[in-house]
C-alpha atoms as a PDB file:
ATOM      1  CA  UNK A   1      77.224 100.709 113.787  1.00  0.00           C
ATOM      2  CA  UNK A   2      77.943 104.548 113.959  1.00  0.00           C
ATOM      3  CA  UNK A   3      81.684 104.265 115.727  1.00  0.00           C
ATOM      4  CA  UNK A   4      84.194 104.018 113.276  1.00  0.00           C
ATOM      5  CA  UNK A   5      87.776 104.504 113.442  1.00  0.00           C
ATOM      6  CA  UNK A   6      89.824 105.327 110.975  1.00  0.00           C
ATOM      7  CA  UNK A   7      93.809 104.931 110.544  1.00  0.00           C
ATOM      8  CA  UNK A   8      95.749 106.596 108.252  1.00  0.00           C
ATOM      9  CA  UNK A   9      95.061 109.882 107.199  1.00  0.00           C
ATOM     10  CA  UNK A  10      96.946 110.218 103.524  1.00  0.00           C
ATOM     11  CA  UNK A  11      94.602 111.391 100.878  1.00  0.00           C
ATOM     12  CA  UNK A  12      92.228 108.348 100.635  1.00  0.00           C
ATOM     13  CA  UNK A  13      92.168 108.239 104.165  1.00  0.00           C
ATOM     14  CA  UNK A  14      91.273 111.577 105.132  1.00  0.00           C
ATOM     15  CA  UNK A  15      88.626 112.092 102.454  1.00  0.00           C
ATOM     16  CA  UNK A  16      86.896 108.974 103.617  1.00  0.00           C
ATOM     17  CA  UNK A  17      86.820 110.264 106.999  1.00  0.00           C
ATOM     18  CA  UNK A  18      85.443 113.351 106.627  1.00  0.00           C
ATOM     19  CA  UNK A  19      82.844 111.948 104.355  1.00  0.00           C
ATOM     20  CA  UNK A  20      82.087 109.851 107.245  1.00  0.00           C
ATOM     21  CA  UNK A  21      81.326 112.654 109.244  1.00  0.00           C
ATOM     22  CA  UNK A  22      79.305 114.274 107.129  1.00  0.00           C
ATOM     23  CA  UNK A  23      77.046 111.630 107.535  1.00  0.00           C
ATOM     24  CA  UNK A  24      77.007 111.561 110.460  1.00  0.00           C
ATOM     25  CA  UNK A  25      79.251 108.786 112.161  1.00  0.00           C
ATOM     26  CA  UNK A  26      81.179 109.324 114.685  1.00  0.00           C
ATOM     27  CA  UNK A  27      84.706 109.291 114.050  1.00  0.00           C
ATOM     28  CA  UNK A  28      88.242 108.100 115.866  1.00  0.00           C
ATOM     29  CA  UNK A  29      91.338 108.388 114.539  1.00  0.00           C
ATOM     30  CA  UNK A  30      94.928 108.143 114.488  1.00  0.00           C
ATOM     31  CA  UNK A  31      97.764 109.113 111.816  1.00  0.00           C
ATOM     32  CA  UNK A  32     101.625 108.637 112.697  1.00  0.00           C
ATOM     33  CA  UNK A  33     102.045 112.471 111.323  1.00  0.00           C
ATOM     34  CA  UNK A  34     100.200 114.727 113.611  1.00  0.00           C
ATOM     35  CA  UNK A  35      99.622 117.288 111.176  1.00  0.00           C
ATOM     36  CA  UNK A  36      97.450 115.463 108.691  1.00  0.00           C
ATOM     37  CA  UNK A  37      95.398 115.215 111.496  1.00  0.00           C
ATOM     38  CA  UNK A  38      94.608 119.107 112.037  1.00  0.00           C
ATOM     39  CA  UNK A  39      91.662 119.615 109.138  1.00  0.00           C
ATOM     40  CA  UNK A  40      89.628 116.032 110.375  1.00  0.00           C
ATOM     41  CA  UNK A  41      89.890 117.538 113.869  1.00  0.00           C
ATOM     42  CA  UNK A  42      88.608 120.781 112.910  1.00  0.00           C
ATOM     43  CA  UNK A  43      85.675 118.450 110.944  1.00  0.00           C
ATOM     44  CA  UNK A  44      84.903 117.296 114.654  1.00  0.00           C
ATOM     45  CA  UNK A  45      86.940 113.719 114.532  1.00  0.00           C
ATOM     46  CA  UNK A  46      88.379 112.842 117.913  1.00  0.00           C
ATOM     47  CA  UNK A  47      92.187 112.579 117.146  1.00  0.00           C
ATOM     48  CA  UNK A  48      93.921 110.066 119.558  1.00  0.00           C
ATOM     49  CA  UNK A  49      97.651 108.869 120.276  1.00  0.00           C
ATOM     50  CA  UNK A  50      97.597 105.365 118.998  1.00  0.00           C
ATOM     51  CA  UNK A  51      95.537 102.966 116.886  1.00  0.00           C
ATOM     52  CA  UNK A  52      94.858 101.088 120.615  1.00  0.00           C
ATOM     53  CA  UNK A  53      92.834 103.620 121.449  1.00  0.00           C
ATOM     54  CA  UNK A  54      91.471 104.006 118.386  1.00  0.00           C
ATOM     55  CA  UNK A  55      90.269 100.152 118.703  1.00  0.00           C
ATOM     56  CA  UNK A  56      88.829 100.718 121.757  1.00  0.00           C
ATOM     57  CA  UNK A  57      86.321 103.840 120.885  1.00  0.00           C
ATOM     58  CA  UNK A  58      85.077 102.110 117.711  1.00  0.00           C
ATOM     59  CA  UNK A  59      83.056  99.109 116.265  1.00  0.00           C
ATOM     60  CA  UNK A  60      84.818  98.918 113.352  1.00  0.00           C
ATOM     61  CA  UNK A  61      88.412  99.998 112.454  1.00  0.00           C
ATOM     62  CA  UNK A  62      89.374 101.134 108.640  1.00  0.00           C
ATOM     63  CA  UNK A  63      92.788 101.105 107.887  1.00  0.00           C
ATOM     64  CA  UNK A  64      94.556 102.872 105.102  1.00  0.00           C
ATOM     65  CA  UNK A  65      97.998 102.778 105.063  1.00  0.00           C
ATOM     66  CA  UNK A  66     101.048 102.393 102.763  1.00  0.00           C
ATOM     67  CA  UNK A  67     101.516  98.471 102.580  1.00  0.00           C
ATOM     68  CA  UNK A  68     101.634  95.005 104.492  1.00  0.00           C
ATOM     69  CA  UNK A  69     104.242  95.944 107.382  1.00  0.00           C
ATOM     70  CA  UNK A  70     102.340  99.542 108.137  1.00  0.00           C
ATOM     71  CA  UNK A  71      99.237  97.365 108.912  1.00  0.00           C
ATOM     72  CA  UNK A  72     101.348  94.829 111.029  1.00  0.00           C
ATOM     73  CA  UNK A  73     102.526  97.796 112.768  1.00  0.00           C
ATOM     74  CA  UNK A  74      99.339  99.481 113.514  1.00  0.00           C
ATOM     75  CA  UNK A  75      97.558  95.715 114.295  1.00  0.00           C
ATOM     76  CA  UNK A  76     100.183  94.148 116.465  1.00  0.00           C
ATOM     77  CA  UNK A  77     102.835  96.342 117.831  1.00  0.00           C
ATOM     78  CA  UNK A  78     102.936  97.713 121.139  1.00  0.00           C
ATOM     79  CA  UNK A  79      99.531 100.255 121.295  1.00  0.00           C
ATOM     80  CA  UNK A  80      98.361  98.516 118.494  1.00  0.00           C
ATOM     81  CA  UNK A  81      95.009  97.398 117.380  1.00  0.00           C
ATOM     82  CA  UNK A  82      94.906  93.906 119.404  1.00  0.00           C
ATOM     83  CA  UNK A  83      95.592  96.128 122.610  1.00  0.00           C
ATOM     84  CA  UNK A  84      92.192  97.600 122.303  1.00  0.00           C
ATOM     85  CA  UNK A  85      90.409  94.778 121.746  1.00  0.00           C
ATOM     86  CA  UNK A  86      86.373  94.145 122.703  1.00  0.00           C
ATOM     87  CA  UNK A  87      83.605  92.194 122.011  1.00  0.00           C
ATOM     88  CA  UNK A  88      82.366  94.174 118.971  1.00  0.00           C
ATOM     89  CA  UNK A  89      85.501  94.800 117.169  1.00  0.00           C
ATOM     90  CA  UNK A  90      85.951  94.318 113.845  1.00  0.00           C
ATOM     91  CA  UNK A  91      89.074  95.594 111.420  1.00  0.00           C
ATOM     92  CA  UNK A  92      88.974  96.539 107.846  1.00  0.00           C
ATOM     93  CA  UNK A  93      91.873  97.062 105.806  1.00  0.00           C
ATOM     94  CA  UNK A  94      91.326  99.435 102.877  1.00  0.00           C
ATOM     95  CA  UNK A  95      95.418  99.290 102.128  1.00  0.00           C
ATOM     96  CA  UNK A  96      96.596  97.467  98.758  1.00  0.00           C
ATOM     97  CA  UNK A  97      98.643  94.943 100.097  1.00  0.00           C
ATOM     98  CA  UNK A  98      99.646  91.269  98.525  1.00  0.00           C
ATOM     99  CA  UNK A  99      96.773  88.767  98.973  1.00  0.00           C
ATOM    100  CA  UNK A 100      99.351  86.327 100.893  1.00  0.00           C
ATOM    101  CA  UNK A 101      99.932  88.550 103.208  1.00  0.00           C
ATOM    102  CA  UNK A 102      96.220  89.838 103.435  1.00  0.00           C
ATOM    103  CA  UNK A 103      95.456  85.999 104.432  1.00  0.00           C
ATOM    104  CA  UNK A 104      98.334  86.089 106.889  1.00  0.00           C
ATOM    105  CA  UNK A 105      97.554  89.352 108.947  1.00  0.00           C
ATOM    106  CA  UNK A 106      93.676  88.052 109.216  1.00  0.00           C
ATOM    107  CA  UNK A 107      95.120  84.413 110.831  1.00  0.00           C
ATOM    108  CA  UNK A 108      96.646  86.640 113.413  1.00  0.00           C
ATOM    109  CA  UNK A 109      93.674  88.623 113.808  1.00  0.00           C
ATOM    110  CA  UNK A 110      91.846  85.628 114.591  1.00  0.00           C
ATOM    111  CA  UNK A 111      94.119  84.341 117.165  1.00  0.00           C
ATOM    112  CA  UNK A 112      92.773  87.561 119.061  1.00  0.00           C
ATOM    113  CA  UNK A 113      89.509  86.598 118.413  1.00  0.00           C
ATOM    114  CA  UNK A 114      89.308  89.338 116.049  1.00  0.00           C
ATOM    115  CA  UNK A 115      87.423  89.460 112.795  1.00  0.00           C
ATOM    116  CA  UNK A 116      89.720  91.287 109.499  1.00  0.00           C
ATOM    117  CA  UNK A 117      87.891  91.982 106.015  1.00  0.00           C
ATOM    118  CA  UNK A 118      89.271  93.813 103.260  1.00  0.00           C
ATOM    119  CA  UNK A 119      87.627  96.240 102.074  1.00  0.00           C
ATOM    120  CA  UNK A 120      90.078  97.992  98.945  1.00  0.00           C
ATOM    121  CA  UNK A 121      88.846 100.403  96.886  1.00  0.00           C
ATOM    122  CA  UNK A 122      89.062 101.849  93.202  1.00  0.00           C
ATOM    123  CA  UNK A 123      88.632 105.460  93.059  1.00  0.00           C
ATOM    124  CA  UNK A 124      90.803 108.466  94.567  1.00  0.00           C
ATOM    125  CA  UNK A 125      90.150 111.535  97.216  1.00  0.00           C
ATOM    126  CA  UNK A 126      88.090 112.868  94.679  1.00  0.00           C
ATOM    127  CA  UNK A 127      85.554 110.399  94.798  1.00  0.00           C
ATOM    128  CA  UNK A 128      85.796 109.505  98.669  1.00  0.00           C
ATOM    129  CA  UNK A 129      84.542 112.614  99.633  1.00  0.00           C
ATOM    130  CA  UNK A 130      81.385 111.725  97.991  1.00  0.00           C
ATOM    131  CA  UNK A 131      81.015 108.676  98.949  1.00  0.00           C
ATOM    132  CA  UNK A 132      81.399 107.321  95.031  1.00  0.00           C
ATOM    133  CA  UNK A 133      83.990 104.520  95.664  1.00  0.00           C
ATOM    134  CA  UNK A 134      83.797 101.558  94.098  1.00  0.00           C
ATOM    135  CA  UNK A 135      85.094  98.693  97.417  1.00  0.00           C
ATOM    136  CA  UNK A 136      86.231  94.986  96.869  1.00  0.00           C
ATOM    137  CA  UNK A 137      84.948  93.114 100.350  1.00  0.00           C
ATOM    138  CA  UNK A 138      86.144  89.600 100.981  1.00  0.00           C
ATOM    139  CA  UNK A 139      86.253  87.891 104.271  1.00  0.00           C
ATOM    140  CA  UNK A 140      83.975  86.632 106.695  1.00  0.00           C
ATOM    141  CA  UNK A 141      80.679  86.879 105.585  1.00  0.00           C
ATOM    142  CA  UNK A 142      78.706  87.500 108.556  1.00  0.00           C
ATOM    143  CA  UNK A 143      81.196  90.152 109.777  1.00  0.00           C
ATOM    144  CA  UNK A 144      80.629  91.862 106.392  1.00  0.00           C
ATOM    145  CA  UNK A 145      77.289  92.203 106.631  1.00  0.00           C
ATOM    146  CA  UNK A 146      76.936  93.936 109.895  1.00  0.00           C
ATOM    147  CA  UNK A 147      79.244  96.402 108.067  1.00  0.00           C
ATOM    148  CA  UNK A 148      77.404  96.647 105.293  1.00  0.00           C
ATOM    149  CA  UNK A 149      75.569 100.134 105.847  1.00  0.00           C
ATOM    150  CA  UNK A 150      79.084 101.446 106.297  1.00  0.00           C
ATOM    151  CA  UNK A 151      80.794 100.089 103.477  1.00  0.00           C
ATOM    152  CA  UNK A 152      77.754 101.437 101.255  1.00  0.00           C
ATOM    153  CA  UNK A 153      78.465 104.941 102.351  1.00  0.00           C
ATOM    154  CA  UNK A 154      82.038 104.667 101.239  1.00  0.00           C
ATOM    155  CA  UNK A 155      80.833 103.209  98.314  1.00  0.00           C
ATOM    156  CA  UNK A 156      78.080 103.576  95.500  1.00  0.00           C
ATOM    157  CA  UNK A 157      79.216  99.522  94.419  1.00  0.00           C
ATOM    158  CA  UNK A 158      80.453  97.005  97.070  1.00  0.00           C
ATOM    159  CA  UNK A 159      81.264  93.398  96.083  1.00  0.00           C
ATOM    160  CA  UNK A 160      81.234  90.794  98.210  1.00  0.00           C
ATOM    161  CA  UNK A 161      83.770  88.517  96.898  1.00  0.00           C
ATOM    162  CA  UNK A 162      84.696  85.448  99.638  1.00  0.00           C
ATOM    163  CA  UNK A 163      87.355  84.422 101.391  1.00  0.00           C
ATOM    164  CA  UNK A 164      90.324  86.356 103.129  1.00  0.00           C
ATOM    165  CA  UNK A 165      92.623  87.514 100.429  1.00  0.00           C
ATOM    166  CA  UNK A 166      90.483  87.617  97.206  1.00  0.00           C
ATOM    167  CA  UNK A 167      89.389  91.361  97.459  1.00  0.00           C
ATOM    168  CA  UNK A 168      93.341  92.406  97.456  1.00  0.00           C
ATOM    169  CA  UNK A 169      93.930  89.810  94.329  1.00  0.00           C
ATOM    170  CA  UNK A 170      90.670  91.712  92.587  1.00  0.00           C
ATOM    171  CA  UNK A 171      92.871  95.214  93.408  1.00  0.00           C
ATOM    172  CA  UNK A 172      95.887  94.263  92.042  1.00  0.00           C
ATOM    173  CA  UNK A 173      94.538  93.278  88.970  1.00  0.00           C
ATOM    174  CA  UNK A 174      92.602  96.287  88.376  1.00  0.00           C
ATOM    175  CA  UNK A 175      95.760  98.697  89.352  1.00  0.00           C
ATOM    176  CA  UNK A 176      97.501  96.767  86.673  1.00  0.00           C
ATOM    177  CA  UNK A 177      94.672  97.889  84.150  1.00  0.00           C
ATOM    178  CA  UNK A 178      95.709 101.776  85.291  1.00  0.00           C
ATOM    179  CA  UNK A 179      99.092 101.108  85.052  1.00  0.00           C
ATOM    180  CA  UNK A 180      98.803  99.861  81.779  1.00  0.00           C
ATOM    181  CA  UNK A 181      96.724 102.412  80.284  1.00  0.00           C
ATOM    182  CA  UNK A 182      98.882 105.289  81.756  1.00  0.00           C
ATOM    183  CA  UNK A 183     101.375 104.077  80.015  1.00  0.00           C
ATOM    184  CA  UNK A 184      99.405 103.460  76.799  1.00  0.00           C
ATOM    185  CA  UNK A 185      98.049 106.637  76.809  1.00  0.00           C
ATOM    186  CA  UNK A 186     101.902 107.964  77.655  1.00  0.00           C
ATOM    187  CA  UNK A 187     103.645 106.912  74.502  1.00  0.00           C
ATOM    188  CA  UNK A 188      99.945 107.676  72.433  1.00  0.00           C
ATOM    189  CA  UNK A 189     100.359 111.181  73.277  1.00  0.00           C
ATOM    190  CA  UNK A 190     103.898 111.089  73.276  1.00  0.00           C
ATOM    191  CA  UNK A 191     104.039 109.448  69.557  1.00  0.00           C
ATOM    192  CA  UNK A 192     101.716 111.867  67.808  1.00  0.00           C
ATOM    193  CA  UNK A 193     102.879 115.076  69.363  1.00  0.00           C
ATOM    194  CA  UNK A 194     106.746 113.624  68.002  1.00  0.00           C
ATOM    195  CA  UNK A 195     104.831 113.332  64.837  1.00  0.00           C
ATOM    196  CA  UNK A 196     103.524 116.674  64.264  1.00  0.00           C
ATOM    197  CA  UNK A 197      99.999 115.777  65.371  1.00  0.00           C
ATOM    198  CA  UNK A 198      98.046 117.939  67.773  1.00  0.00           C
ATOM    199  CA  UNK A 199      97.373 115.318  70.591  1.00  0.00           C
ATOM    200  CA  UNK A 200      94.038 116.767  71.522  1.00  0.00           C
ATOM    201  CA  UNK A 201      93.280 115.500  68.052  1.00  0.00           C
ATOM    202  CA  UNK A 202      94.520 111.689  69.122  1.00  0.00           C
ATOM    203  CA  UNK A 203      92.236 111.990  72.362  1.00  0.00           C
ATOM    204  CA  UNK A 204      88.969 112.965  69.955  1.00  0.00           C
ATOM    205  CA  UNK A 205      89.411 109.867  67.772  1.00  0.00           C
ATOM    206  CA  UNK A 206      90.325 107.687  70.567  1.00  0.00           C
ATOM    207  CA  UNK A 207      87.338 108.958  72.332  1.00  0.00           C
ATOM    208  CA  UNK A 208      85.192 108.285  69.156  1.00  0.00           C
ATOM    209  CA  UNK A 209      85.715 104.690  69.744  1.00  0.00           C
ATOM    210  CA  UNK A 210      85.637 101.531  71.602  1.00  0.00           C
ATOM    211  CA  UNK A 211      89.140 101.890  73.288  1.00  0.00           C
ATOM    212  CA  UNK A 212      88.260 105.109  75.351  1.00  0.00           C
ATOM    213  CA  UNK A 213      88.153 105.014  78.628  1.00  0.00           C
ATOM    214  CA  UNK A 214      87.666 107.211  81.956  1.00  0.00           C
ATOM    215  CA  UNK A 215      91.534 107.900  82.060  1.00  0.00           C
ATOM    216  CA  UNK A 216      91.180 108.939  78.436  1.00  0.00           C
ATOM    217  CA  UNK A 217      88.362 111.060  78.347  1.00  0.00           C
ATOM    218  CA  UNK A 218      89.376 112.967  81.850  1.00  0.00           C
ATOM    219  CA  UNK A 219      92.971 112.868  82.890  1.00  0.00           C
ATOM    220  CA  UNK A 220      94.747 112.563  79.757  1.00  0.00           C
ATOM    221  CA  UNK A 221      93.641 115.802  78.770  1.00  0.00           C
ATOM    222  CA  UNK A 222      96.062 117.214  81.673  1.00  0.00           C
ATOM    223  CA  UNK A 223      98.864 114.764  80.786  1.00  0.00           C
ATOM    224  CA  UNK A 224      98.941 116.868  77.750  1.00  0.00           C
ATOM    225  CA  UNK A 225      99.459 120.185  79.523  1.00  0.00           C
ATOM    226  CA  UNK A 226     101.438 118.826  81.771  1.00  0.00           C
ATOM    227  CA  UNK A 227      98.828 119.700  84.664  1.00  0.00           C
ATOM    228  CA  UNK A 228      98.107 117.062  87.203  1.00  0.00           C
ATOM    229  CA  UNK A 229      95.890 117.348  90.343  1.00  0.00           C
ATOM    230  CA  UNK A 230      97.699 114.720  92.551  1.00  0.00           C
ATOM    231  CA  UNK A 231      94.767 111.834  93.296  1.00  0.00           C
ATOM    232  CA  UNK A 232      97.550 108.614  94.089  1.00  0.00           C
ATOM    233  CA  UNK A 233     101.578 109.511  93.526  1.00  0.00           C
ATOM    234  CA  UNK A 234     103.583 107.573  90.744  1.00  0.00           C
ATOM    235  CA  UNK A 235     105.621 106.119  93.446  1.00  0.00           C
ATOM    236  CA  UNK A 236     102.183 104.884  95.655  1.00  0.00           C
ATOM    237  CA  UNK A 237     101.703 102.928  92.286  1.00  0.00           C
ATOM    238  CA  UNK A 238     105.261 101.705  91.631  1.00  0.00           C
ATOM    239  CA  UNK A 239     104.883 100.355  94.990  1.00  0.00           C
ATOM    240  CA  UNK A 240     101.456  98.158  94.207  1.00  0.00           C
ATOM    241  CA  UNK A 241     103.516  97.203  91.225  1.00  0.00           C
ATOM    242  CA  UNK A 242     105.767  95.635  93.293  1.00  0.00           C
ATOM    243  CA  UNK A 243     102.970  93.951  94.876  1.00  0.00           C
ATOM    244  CA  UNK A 244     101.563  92.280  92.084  1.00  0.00           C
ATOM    245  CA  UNK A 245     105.348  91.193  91.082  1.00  0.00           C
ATOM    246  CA  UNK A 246     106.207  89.601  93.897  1.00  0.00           C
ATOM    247  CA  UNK A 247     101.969  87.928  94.419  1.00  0.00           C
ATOM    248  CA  UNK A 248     103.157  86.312  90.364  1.00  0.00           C
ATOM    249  CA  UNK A 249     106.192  84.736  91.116  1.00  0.00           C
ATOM    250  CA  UNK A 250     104.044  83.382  94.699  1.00  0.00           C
ATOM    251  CA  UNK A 251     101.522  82.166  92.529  1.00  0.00           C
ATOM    252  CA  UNK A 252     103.907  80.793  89.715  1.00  0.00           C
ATOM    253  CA  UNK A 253     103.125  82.621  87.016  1.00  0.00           C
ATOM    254  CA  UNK A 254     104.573  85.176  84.683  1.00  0.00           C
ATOM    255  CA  UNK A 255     102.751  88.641  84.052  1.00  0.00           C
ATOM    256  CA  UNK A 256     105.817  89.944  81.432  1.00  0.00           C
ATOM    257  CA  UNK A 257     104.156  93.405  80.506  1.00  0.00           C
ATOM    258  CA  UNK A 258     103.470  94.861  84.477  1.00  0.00           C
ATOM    259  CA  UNK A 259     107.563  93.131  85.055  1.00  0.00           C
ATOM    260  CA  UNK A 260     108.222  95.493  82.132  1.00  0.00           C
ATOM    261  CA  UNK A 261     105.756  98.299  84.147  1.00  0.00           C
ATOM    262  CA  UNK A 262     107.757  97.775  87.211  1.00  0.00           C
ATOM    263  CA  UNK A 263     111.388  98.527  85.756  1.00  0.00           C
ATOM    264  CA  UNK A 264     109.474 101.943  83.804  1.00  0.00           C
ATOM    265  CA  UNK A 265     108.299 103.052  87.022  1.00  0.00           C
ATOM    266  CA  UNK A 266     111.150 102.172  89.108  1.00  0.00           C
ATOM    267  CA  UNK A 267     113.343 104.746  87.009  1.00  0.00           C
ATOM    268  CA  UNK A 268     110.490 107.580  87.172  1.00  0.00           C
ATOM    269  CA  UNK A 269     111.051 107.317  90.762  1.00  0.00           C
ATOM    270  CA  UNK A 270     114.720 107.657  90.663  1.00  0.00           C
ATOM    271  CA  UNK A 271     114.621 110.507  88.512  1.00  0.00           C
ATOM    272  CA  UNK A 272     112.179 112.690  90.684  1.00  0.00           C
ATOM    273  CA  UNK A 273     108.810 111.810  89.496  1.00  0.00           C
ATOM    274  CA  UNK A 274     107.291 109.927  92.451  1.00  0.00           C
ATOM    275  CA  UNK A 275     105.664 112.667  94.012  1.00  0.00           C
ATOM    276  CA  UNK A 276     103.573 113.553  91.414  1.00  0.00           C
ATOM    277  CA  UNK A 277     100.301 111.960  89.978  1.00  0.00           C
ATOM    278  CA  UNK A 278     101.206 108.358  88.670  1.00  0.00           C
ATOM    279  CA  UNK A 279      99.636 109.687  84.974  1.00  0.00           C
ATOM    280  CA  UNK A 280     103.036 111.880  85.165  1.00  0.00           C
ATOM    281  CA  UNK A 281     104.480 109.152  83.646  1.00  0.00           C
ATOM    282  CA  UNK A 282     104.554 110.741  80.563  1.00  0.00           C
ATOM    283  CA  UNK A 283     106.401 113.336  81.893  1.00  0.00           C
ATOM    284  CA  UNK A 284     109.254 110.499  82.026  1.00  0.00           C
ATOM    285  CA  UNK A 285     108.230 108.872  78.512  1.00  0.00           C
ATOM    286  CA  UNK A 286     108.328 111.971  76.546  1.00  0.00           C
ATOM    287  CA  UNK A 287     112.535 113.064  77.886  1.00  0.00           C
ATOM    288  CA  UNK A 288     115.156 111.921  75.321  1.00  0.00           C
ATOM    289  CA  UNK A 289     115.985 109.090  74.019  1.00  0.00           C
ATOM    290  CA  UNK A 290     119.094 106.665  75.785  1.00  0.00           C
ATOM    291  CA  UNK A 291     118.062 107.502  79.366  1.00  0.00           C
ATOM    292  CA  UNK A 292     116.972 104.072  80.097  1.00  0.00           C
ATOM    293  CA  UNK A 293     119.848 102.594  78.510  1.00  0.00           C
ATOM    294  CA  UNK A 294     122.669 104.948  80.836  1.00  0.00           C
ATOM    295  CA  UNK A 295     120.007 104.019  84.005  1.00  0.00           C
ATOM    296  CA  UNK A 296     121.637 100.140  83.225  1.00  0.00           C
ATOM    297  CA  UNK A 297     125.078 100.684  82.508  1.00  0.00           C
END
């Protein structure tokens, strides 16, 4: 398998393409906004006018996109992935999207005789480009493995985890774990530089112990300065928020502390700070007291 096509060309998107080509594979793609197309084209990508003909110059078809109606769109609107359809075909969808509807889009997949994994992944641009990704596969089996030797070149870890839907559930859950420990590390830094404390100080001791993490020992260095290369927005994660709202009231349960996340978020947004790098957060925590409360009034 050495025709891949790949749509959506954000961040993710792009720097899994090019690593692609780097290695070799030949690549087909298509992005709604022409110019995030220009530096993949330049990397020797053949940049066509729809995800239809995307579909029909590849074996397999990765799409990254913003959420559940952008891969409806791209799958089954007029020029859309089930236009170009042919006997090897076989979609992946590396967007973060609600399990449900995961299960859904692959039902109407298969009424085209089409097989759908998912295939989402933990890890930004950064770590694309090198291939380093960590991927959650679930789907059909078989299908999987003849896309195996792909999947581990986006990927240093793949796991196979079964049926249609379970890959997204496995994403959700671990965005939650980022969400939460943005925010963690947020007030953290927030309290102790309040306090009088040098918060490089806070990061050594945390670090020192059983409660650091990645996000700790790299990023939250540059929360402190204020400094923040842009890997996935703050308003890219307030939507997946939303996501794994709306999959616990679906599945009838109550996840209090990412409802609480949501409604932080949400406000960050409306006061300008979607655009930057979801750790940014902190740039919302740390403003004055009784903005939340005038936000509800």
């Amino acid at each position: 398998m050495q025709k891949i096509g790949i749509i959506g060309l954000g961040m993710l998107g792009n720097a899994v393409a090019i690593h692609l080509i780097d290695l070799g594979f030949k690549i087909t793609s298509y992005n709604r906004t022409k110019e995030k197309t220009r530096e993949l084209k330049e990397k020797g990508a053949t940049i066509v006018e729809s995800p239809k003909e995307v579909a029909e110059n590849s074996e397999l078809v990765i799409i990254i996109v913003k959420d559940a109606n952008a891969v409806k769109q791209v799958s089954f609107e007029k020029n859309g992935i089930i236009e170009g359809n042919h006997e090897k075909l076989i979609v992946a969808d590396m967007s973060t999207i609600d399990p449900l509807e995961s299960k859904e889009i692959s039902h109407k997949f298969h009424e085209f005789n089409i097989e759908k994994l998912d295939i989402p992944v933990m890890g930004g641009p950064n770590v694309a480009i090198t291939g380093d990704l960590v991927m959650m596969a679930s789907g059909n089996k078989e299908s999987f493995e003849k896309c195996e030797k792909v999947f581990n070149s986006i990927a240093n870890k793949v796991f196979f985890l079964g049926e249609s839907g379970i890959a997204h559930s496995v994403k959700l859950a671990m965005n939650l774990q980022i969400t939460m420990l943005a925010l963690a590390l947020s007030e953290g830094i927030t309290l102790v530089k309040k306090s009088g404390v040098d918060p490089k100080i806070f990061l050594e001791i945390l670090n020192s112990t059983y409660f650091k993490t990645g996000m700790s020992e790299k990023k939250a260095y540059k929360m402190i300065d204020g400094k923040y290369d842009t890997t996935f927005t703050l308003s890219n994660l307030k939507k997946d928020i939303t996501t794994m709202t709306n999959t616990a009231k679906s599945l009838g349960i109550n996840l209090p502390m990412i409802t609480k996340a949501e409604e932080v978020y949400e406000n960050a947004v409306r006061e300008g700070f979607g655009e930057i790098d979801y750790t940014g957060i902190i740039e919302y925590i740390k403003k004055p007291m009784n903005r939340t409360s005038k936000n509800h009034e």
